[in-house]
C-alpha atoms as a PDB file:
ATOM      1  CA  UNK A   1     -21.173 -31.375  48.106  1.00  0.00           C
ATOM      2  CA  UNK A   2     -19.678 -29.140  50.566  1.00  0.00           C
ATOM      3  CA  UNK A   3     -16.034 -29.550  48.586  1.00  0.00           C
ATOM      4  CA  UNK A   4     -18.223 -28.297  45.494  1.00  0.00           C
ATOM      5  CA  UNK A   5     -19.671 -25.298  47.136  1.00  0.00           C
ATOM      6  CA  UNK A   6     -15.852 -24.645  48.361  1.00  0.00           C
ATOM      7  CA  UNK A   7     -14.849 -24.568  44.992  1.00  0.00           C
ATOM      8  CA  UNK A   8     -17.531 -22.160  43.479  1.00  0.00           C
ATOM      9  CA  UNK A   9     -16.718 -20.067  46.445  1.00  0.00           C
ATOM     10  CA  UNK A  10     -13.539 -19.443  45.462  1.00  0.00           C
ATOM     11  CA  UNK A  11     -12.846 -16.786  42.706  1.00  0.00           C
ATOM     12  CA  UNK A  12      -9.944 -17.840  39.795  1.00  0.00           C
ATOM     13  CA  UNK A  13      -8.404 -14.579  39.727  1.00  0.00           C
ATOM     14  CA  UNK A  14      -9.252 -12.836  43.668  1.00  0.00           C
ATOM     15  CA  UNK A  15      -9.268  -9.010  43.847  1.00  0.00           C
ATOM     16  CA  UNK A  16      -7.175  -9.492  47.043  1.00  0.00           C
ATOM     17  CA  UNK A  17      -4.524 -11.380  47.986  1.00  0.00           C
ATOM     18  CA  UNK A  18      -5.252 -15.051  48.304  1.00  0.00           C
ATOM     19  CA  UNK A  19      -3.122 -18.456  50.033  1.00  0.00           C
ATOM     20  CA  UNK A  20      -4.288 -20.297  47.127  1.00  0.00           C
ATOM     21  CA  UNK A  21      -1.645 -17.870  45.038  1.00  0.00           C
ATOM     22  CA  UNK A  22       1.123 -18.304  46.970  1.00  0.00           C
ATOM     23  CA  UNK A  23       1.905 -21.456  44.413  1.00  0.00           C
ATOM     24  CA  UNK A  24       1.867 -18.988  41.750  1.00  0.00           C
ATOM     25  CA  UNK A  25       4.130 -16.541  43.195  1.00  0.00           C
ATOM     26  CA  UNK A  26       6.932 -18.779  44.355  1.00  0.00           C
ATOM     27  CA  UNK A  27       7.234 -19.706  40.692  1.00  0.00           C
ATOM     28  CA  UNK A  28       6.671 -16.454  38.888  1.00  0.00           C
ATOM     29  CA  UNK A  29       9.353 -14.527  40.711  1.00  0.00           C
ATOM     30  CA  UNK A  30      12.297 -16.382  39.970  1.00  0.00           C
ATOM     31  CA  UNK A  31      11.296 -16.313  36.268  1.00  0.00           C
ATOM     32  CA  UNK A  32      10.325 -12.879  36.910  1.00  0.00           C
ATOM     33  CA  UNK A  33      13.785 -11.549  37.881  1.00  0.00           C
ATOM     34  CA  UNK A  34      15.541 -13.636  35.496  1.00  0.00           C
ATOM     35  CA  UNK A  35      13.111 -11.339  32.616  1.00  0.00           C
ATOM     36  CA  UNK A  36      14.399  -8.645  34.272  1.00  0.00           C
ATOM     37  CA  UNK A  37      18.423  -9.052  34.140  1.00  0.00           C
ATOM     38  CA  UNK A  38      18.691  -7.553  30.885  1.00  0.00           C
ATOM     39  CA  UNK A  39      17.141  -4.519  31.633  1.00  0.00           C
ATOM     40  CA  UNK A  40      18.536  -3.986  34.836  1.00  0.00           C
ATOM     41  CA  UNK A  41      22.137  -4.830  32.794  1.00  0.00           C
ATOM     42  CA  UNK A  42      21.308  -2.207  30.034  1.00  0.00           C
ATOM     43  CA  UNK A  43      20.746   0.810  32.825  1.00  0.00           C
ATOM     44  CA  UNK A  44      23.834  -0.492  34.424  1.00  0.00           C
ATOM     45  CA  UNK A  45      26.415  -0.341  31.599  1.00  0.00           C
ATOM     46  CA  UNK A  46      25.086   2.978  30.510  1.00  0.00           C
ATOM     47  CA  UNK A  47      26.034   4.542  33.228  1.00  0.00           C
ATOM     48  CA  UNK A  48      29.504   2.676  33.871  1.00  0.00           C
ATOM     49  CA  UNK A  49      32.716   5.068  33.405  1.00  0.00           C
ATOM     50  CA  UNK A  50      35.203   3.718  31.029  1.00  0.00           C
ATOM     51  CA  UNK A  51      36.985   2.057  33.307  1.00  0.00           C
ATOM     52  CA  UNK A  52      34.250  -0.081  34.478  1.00  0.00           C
ATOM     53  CA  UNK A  53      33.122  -1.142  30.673  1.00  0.00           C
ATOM     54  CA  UNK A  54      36.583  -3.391  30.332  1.00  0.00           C
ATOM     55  CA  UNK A  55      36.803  -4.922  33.570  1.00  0.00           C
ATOM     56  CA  UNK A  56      38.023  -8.717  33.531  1.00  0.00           C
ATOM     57  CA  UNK A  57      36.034 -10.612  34.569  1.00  0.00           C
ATOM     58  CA  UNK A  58      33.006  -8.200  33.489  1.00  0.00           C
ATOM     59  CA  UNK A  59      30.928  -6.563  36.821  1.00  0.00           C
ATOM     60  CA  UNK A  60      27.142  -6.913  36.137  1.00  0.00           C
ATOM     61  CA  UNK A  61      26.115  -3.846  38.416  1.00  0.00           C
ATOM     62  CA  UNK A  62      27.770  -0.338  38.236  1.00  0.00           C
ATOM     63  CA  UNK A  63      30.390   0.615  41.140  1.00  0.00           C
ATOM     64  CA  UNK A  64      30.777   4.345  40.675  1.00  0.00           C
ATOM     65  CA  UNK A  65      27.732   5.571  38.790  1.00  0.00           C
ATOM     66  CA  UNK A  66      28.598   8.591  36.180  1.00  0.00           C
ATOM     67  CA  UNK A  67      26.980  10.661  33.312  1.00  0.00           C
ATOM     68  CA  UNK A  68      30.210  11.363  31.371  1.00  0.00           C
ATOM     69  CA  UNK A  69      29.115   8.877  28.770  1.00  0.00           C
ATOM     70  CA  UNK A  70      25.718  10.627  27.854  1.00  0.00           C
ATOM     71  CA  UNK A  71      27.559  14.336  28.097  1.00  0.00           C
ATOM     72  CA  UNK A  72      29.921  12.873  25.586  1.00  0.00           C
ATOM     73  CA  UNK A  73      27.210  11.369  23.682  1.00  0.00           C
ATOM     74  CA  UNK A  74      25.241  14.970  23.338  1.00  0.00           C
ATOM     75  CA  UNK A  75      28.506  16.702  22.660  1.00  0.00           C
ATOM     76  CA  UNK A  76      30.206  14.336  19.783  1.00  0.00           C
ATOM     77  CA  UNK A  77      29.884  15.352  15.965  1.00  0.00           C
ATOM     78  CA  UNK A  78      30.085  12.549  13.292  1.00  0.00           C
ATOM     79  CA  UNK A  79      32.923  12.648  11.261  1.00  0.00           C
ATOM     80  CA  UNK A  80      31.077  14.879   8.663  1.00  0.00           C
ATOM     81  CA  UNK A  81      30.115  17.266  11.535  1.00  0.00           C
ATOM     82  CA  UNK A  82      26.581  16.630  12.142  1.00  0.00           C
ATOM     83  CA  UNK A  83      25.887  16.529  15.638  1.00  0.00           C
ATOM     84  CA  UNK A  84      24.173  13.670  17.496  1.00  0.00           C
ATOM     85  CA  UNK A  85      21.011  15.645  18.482  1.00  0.00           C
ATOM     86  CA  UNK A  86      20.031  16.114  14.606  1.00  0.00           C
ATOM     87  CA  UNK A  87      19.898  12.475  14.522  1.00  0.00           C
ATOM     88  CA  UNK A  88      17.945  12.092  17.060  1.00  0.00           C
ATOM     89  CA  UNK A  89      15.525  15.008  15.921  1.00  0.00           C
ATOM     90  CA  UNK A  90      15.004  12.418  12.777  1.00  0.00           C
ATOM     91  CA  UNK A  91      14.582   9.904  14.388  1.00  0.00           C
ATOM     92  CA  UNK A  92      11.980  11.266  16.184  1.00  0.00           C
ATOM     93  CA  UNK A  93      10.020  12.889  13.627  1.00  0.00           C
ATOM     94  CA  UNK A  94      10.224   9.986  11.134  1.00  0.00           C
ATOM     95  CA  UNK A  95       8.936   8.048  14.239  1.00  0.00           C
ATOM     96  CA  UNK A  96       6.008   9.977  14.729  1.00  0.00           C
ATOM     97  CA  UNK A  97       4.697  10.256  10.676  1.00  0.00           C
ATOM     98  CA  UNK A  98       5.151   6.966  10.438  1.00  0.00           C
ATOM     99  CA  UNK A  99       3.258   5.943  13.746  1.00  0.00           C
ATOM    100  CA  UNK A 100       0.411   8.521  12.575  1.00  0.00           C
ATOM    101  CA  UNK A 101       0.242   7.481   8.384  1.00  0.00           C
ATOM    102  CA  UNK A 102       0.371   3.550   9.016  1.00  0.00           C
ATOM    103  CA  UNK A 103      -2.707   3.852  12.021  1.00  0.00           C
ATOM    104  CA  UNK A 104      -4.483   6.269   9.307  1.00  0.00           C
ATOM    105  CA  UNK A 105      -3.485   3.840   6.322  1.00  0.00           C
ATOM    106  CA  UNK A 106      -3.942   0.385   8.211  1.00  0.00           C
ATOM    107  CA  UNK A 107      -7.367   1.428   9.559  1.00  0.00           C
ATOM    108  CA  UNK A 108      -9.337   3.064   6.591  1.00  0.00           C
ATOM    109  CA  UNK A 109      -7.461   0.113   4.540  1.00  0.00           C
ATOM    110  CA  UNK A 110      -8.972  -2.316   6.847  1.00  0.00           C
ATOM    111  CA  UNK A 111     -12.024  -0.679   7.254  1.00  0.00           C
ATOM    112  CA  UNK A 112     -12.883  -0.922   3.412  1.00  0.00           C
ATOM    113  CA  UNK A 113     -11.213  -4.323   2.828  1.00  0.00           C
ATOM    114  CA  UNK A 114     -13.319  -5.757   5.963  1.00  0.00           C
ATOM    115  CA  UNK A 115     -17.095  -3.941   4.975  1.00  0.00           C
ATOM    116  CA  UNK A 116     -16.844  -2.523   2.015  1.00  0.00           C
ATOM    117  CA  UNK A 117     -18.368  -4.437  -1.219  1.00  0.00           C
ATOM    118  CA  UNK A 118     -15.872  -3.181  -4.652  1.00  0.00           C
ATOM    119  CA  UNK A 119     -14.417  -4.784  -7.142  1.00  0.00           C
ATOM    120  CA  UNK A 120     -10.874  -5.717  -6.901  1.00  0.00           C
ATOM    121  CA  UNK A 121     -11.308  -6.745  -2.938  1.00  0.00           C
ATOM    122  CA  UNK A 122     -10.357 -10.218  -2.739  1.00  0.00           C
ATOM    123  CA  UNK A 123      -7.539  -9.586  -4.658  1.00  0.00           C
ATOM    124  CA  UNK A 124      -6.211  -6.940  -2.532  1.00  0.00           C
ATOM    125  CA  UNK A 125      -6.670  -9.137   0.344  1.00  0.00           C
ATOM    126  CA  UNK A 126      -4.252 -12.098  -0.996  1.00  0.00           C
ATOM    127  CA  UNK A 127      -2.012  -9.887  -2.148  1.00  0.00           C
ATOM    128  CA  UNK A 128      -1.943  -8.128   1.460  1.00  0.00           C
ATOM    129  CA  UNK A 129      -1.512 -12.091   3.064  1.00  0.00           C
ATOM    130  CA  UNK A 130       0.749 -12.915   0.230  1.00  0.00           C
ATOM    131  CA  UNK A 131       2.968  -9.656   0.957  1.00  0.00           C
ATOM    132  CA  UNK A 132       3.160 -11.028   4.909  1.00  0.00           C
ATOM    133  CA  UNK A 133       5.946 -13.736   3.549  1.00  0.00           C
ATOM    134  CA  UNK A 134       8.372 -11.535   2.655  1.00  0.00           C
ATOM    135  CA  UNK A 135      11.042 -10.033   4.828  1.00  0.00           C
ATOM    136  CA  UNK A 136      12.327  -6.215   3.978  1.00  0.00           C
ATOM    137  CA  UNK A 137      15.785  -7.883   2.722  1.00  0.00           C
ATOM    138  CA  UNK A 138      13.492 -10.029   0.311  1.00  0.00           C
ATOM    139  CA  UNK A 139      12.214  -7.162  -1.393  1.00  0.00           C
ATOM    140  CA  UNK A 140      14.934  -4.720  -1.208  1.00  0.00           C
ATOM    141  CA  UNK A 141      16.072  -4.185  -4.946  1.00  0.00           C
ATOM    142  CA  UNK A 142      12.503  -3.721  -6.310  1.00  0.00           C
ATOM    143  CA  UNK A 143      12.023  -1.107  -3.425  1.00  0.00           C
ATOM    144  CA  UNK A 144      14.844   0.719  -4.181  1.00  0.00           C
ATOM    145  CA  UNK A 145      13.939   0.987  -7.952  1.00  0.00           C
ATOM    146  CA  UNK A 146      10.749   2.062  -6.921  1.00  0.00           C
ATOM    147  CA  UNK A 147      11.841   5.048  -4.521  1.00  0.00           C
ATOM    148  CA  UNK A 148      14.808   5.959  -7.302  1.00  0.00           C
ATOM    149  CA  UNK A 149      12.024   5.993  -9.854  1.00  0.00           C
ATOM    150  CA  UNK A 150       9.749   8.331  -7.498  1.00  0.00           C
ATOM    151  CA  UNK A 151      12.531  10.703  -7.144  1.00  0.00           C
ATOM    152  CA  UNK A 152      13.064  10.257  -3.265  1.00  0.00           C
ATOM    153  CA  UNK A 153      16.845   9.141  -2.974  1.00  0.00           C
ATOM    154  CA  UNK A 154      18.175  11.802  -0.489  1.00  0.00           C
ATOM    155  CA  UNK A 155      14.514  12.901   0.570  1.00  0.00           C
ATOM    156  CA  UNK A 156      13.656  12.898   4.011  1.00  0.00           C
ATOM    157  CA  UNK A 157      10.130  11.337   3.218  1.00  0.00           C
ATOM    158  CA  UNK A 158      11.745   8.328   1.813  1.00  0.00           C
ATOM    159  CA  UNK A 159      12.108   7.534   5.660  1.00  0.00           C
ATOM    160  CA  UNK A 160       8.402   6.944   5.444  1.00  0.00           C
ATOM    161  CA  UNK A 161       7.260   5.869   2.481  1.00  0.00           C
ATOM    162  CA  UNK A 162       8.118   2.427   3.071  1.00  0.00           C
ATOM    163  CA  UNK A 163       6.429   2.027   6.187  1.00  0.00           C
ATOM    164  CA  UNK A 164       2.785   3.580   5.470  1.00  0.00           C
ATOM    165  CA  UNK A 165       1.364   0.327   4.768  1.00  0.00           C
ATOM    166  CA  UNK A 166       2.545  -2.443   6.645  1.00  0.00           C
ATOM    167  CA  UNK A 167       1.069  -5.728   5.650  1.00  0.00           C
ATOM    168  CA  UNK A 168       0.508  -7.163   9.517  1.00  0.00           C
ATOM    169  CA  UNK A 169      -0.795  -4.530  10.672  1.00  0.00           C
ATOM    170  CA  UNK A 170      -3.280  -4.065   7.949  1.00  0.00           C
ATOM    171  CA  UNK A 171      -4.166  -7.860   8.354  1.00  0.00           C
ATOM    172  CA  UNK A 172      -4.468  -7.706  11.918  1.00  0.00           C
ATOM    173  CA  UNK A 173      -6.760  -4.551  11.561  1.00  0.00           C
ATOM    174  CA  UNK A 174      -9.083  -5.921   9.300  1.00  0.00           C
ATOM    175  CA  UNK A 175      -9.478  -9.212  10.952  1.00  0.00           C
ATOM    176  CA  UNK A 176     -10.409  -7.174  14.068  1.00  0.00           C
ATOM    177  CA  UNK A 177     -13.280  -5.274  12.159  1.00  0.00           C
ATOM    178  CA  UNK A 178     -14.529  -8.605  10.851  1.00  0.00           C
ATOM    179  CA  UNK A 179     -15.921  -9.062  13.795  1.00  0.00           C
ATOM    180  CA  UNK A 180     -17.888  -5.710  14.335  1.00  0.00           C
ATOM    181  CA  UNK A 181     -21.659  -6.920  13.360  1.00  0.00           C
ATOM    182  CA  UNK A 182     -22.913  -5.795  10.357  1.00  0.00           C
ATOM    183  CA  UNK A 183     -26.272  -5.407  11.922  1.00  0.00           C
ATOM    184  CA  UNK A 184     -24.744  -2.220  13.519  1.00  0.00           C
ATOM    185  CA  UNK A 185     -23.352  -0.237  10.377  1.00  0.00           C
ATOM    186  CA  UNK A 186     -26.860  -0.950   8.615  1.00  0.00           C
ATOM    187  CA  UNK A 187     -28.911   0.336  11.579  1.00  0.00           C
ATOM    188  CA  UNK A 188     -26.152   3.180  10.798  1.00  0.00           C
ATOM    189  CA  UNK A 189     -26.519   3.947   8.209  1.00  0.00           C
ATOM    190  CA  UNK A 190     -30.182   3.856   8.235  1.00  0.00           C
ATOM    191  CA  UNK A 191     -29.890   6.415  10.694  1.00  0.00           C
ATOM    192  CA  UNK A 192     -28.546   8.672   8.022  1.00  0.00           C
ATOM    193  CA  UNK A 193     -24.367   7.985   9.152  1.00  0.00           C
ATOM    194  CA  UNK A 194     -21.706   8.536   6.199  1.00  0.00           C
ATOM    195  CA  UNK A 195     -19.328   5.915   5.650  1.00  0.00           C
ATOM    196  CA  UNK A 196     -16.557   8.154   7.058  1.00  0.00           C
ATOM    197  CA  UNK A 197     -19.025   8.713  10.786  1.00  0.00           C
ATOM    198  CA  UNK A 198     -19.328   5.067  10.882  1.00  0.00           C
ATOM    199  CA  UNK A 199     -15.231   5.049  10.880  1.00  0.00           C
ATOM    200  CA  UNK A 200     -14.639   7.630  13.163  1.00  0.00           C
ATOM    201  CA  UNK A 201     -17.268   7.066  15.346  1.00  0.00           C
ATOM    202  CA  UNK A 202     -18.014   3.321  15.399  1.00  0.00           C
ATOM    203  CA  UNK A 203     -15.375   1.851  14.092  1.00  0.00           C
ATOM    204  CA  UNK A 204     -12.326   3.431  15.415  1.00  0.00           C
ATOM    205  CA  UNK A 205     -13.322   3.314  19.023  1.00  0.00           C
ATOM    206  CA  UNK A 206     -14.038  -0.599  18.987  1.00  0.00           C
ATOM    207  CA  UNK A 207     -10.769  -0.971  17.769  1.00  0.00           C
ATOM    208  CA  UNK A 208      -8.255   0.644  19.613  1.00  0.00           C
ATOM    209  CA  UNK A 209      -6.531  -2.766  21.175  1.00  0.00           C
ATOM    210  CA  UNK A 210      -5.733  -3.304  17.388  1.00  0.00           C
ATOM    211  CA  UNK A 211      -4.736   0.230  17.166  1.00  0.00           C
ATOM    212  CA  UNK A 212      -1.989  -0.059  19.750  1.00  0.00           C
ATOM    213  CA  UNK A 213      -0.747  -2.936  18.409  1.00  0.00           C
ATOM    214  CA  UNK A 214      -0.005  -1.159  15.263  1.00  0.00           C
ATOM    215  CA  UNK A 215       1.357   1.940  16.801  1.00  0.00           C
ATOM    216  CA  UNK A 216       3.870  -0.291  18.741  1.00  0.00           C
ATOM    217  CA  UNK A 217       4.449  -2.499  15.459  1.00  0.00           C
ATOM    218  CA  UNK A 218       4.968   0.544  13.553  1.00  0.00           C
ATOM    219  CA  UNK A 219       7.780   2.308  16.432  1.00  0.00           C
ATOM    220  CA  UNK A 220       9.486  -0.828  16.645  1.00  0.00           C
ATOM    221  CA  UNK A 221      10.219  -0.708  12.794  1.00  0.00           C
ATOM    222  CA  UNK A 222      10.890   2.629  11.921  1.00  0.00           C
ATOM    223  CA  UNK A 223      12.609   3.834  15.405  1.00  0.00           C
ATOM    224  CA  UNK A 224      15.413   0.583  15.482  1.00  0.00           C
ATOM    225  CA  UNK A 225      15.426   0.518  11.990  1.00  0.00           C
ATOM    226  CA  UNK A 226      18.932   2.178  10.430  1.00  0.00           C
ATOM    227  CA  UNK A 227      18.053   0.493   6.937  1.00  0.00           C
ATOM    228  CA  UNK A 228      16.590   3.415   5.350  1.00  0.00           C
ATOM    229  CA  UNK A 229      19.640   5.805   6.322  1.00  0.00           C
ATOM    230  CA  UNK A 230      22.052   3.499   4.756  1.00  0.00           C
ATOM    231  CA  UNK A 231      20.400   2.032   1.295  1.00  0.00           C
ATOM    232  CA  UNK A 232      18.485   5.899  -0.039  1.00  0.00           C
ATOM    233  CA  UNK A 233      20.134   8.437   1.970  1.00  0.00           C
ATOM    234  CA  UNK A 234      23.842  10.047   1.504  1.00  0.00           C
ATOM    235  CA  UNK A 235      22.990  13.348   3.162  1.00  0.00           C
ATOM    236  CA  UNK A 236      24.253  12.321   6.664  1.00  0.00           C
ATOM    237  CA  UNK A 237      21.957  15.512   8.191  1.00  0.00           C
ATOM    238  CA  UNK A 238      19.022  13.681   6.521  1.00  0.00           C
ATOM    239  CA  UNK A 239      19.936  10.293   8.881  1.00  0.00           C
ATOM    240  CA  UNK A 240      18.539   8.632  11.318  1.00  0.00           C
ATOM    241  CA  UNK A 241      19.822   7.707  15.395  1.00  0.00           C
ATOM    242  CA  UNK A 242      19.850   4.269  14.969  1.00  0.00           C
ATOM    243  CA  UNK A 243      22.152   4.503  11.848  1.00  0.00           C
ATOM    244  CA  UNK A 244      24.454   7.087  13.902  1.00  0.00           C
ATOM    245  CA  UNK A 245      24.580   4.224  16.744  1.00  0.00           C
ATOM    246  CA  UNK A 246      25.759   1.673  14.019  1.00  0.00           C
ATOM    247  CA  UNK A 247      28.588   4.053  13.047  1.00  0.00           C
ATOM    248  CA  UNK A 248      29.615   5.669  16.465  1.00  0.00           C
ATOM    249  CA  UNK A 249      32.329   3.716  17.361  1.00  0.00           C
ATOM    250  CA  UNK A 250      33.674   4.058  14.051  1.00  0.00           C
ATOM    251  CA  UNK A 251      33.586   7.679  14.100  1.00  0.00           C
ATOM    252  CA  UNK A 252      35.346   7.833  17.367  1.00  0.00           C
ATOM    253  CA  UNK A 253      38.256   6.193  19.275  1.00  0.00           C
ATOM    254  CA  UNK A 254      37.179   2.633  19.535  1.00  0.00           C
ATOM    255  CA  UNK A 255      38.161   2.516  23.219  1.00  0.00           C
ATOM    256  CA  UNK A 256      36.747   6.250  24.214  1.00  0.00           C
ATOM    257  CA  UNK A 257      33.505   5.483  21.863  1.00  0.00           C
ATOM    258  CA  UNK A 258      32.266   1.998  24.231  1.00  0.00           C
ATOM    259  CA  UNK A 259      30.884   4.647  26.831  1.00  0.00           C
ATOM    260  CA  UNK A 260      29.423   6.615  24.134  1.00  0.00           C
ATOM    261  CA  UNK A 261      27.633   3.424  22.503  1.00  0.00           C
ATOM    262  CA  UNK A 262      26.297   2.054  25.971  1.00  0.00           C
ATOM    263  CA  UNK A 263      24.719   5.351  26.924  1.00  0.00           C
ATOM    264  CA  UNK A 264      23.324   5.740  22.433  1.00  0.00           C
ATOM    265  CA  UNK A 265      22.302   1.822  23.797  1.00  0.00           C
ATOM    266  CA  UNK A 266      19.734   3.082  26.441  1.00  0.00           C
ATOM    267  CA  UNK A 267      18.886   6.346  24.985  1.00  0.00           C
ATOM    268  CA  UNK A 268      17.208   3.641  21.578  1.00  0.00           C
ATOM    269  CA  UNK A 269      16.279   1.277  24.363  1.00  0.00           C
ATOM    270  CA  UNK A 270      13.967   3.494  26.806  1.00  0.00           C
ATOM    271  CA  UNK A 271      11.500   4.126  24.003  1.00  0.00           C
ATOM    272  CA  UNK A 272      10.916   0.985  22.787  1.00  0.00           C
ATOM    273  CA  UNK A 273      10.251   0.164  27.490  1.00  0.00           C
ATOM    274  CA  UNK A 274       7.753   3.118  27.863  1.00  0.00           C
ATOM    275  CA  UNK A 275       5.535   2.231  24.434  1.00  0.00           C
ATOM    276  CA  UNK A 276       5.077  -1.098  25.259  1.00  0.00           C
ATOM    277  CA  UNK A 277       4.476  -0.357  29.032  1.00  0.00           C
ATOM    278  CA  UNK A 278       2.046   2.391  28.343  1.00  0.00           C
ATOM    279  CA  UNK A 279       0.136  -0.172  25.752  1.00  0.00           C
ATOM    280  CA  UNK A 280       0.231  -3.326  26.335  1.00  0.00           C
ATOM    281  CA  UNK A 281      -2.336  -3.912  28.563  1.00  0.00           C
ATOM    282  CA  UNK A 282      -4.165  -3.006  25.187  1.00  0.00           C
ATOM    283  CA  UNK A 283      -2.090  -5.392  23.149  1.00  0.00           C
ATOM    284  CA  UNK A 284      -3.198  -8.282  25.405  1.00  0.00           C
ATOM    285  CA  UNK A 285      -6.939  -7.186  24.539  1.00  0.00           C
ATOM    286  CA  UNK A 286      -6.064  -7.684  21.038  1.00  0.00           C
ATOM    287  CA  UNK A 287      -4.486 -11.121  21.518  1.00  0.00           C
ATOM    288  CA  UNK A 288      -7.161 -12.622  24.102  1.00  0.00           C
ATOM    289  CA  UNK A 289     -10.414 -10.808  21.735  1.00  0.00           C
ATOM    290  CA  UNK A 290     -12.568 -13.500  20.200  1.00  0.00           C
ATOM    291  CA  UNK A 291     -15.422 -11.451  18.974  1.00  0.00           C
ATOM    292  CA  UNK A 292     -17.305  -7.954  20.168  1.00  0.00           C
ATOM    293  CA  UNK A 293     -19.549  -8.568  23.273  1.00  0.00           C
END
């Protein structure tokens, strides 16, 4: 009895540290810091001088720390004389219409497929799960004919296009609003709400685990994606960063142009570290929800 009333006295997950998590802790900091080798790798040969980047046998951690390699980076011109920054200007804005059409896409999209009664919905929602088995590569060709049949070869939009709808999103959207009640868009709408209130203000705020998950879903795609740039676009002012990173050792000295890639390495990489930080406490949400409380 007095072993049970131990146990119920002790919490699973204690505000404050605990002996019973000491067991935990010895474990999860050697896996921990072996998580945590890559990044610390990735700061470390950005900022190695050129010297450094072809030592045998290779150093892990810098020795004499420098910025030469990111100077360079700002101040090189591709070989058609478009400098790096207008890269990453498009890179940036494609990044952030993308981010904002897909959330505005995936949710009214998901919103409709999930409560809405019309004809036509069941069909839209295998072809949405049928669409999740196919890679970009698959569908490349009809894509392309598509986009050359819209007019948008060698348009900056066709950067976007593409990636308003993206079929995992969508589905993970709407399977999150399958589990708002009903019960509380009727009293809703009872209560004289439009369709588009009941969106914005019920429907959007339960939702914005799913939300993040899709904004971070969305950046990964478009920001690391260098695709676009090299199958629609031939205007190299009209390209993305992540297609100049592909070609900047080409465009250089291969020897001189390692310091340049390590520091274009980070400069892709620190994004992609502050998104995920900044939401994934709301990506867990969306993995661990099992229904609205």
């Amino acid at each position: 009895m007095a072993r049970h009333q131990k146990f119920l006295g002790t919490k699973i997950n204690p505000s404050r540290f605990n002996r019973t998590q000491v067991k935990y802790i010895i474990i999860l900091i050697p896996v921990l810091m072996f998580m945590l080798l890559p990044l610390i790798y990735i700061f470390n040969y950005a900022f190695k001088p050129i010297e450094e980047l072809f030592y045998y046998p290779p150093r892990f951690f810098v020795e004499r720390y420098t910025l030469q390699n990111f100077v360079k980076l700002f101040a090189v011109t591709g070989s058609s004389g478009i400098p790096m920054s207008r890269y990453l200007f498009n890179s940036i804005i494609v990044t952030i219409l993308v981010i904002g059409a897909s959330v505005v896409v995936s949710t009214l999209a998901g919103y409709a497929l999930s409560k809405l009664e019309f004809k036509g919905k069941k069909f839209m929602n295998e072809i949405n799960t049928l669409a999740l088995m196919f890679v970009g590569i698959a569908v490349m060709i009809p894509r392309y004919l598509v986009i050359e049949k819209l007019g948008l070869i060698d348009n900056f939009f066709v950067h976007v296009l593409p990636y308003l709808a993206i079929p995992v999103g969508l589905f993970l959207i709407k399977q999150f609003i399958d589990q708002v009640p009903d019960e509380l868009l009727d009293a809703s709408r009872i209560d004289g709400a439009s369709e588009f209130q009941i969106y914005t203000k019920i429907i959007l705020p339960l939702i914005k685990p799913a939300i993040a998950t899709v904004v971070i879903l969305s950046f990964q795609t478009v920001w690391n994606s260098a695709d676009t740039s090299t199958t629609y676009i031939n205007n190299d002012a009209l390209k993305t960063f992540a297609f100049y990173m592909n070609t900047l050792t080409a465009n250089t000295n291969g020897v001189a142009g390692q310091g340049m890639a390590a520091a274009a390495s980070l400069v892709m990489f620190i994004p992609n570290l502050l998104i995920f930080i900044l939401m994934q406490s709301k990506v867990m949400d969306t993995m661990a929800h099992s229904g609205i409380k």
